[in-house]
Protein backbone atom coordinates (compact mmCIF):
# COMPACT_ATOMS: atom_id res chain seq x y z
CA UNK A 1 -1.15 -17.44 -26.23
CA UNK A 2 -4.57 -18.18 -25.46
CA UNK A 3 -6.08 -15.30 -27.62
CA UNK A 4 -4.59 -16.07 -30.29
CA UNK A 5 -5.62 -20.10 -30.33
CA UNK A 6 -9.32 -18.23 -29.86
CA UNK A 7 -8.66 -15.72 -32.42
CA UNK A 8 -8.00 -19.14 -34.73
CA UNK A 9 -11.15 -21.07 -33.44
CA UNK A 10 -13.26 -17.99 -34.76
CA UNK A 11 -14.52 -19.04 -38.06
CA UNK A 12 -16.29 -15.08 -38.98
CA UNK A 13 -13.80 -12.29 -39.30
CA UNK A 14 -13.50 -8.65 -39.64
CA UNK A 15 -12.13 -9.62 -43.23
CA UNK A 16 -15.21 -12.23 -43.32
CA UNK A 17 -17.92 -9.18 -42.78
CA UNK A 18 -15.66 -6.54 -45.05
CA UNK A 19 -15.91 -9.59 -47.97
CA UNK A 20 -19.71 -9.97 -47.30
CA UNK A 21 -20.53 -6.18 -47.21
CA UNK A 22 -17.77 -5.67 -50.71
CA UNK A 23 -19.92 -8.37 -52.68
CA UNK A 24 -23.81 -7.13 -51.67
CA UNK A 25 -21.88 -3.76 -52.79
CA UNK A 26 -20.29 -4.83 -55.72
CA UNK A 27 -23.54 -6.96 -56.72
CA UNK A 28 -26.28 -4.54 -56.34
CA UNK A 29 -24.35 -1.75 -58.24
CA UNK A 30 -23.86 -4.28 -61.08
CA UNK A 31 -27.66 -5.26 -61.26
CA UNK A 32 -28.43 -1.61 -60.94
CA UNK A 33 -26.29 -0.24 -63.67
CA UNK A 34 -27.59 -3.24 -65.75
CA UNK A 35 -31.04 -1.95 -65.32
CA UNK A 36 -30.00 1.54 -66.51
CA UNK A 37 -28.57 -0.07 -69.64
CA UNK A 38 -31.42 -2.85 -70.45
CA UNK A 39 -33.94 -1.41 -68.38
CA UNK A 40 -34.70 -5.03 -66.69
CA UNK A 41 -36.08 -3.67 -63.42
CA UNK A 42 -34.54 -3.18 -60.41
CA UNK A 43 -36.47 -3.32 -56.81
CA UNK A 44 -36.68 -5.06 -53.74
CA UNK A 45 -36.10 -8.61 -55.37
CA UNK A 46 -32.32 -8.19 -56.78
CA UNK A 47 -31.73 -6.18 -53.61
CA UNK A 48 -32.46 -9.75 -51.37
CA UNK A 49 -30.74 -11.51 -54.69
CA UNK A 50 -27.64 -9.91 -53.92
CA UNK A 51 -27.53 -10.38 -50.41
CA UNK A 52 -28.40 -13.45 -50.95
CA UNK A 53 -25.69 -14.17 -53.64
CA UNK A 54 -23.02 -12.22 -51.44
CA UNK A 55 -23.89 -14.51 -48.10
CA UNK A 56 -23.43 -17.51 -50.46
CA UNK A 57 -19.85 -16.68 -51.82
CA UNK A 58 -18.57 -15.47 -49.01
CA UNK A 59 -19.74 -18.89 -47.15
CA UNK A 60 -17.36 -20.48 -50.21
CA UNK A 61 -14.73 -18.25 -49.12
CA UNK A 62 -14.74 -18.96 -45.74
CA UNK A 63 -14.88 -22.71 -46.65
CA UNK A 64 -11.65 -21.95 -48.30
CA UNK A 65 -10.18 -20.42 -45.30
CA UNK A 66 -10.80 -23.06 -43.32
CA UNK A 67 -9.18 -25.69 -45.57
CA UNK A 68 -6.27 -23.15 -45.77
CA UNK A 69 -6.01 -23.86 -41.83
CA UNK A 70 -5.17 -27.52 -42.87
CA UNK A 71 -3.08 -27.04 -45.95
CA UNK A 72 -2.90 -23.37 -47.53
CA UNK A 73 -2.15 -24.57 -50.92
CA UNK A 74 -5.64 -26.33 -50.81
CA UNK A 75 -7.41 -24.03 -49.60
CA UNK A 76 -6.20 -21.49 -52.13
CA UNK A 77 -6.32 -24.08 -54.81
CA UNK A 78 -10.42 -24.61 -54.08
CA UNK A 79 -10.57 -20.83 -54.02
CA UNK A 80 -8.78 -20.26 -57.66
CA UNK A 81 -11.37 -22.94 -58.61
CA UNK A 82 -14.33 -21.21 -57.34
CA UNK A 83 -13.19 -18.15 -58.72
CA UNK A 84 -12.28 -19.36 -61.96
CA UNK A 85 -16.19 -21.26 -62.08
CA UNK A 86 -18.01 -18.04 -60.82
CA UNK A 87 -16.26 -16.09 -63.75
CA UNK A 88 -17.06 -19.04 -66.26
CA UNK A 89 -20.59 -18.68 -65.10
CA UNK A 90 -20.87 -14.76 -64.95
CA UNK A 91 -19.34 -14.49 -68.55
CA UNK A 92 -22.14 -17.21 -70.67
CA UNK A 93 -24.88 -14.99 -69.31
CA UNK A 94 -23.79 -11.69 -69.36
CA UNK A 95 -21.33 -9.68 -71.69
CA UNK A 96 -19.92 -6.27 -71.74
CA UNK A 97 -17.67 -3.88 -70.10
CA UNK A 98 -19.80 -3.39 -67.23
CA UNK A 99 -19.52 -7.48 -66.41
CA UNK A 100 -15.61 -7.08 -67.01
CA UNK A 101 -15.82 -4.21 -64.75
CA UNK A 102 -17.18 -5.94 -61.99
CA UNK A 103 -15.67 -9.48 -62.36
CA UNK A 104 -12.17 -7.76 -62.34
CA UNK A 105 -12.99 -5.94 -58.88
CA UNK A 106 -14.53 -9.33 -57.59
CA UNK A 107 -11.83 -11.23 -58.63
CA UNK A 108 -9.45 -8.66 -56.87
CA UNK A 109 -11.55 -8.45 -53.92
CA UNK A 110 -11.30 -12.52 -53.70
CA UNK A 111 -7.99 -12.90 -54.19
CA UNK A 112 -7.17 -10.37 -51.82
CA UNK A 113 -8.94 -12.13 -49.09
CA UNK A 114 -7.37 -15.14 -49.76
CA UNK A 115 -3.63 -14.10 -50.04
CA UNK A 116 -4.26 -12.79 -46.50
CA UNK A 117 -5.17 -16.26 -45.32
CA UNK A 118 -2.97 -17.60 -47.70
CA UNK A 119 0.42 -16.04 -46.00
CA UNK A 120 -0.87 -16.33 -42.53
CA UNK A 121 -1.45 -19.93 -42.54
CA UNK A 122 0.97 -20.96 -44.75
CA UNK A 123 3.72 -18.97 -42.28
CA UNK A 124 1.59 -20.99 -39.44
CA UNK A 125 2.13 -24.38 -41.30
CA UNK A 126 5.96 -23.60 -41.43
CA UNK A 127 6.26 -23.08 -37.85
CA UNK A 128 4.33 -25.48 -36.62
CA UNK A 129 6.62 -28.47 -39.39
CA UNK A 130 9.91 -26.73 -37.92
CA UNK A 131 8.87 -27.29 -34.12
């Protein structure tokens, strides 16, 4: 009983450091392949831009988890919102199939992470109203 209340103390996850590592990933290839098609330059600078930009969602994700602890259909609410703002955001600057391409798998990746919470918390939630 008492690693598990731990286990839910512990704010960074495996699924935490998989999301983080997924997003520099998913990131750097898209900056990369948008250098090969516009031939912007890519170096050192949107290397530390997208591990940057994958600490900082990931840190909105995790905010989400944690407000899933208190009421899952919050937290997943603030995540569909974040989500749905990144994509807003990612689609005025940039166009193509490349920027579909890579807000579909970041959307997936998201979600993903959050149905996991999602289920486990709301399954905790019902348990804990029944006792």
């Amino acid at each position: 009983m008492k690693k598990e209340e731990a286990q839910e103390t512990r704010v960074i996850s495996i699924y935490s450091i998989l999301l983080l590592i997924s997003y520099a990933m998913i990131i750097t290839a898209f900056l990369f392949l948008l250098n090969k098609q516009q031939n912007t330059g890519f170096g050192v600078s949107e290397i530390i831009f997208s591990i940057i930009a994958a600490l900082l969602l990931t840190s909105m994700f995790i905010v989400a988890k944690l407000l899933m602890r208190a009421n899952a259909c919050l937290g997943l609410a603030f995540g569909l919102v974040f989500i749905l703002s990144l994509l807003y955001a990612l689609f005025t600057r940039f166009t193509g199939p490349y920027t579909t391409t890579f807000a579909v798998i970041g959307s997936l990746v998201a979600l993903i992470y959050m149905g996991i919470y999602f289920f486990k918390y709301r399954t905790l939630s019902k348990e804990l109203v029944k006792n």
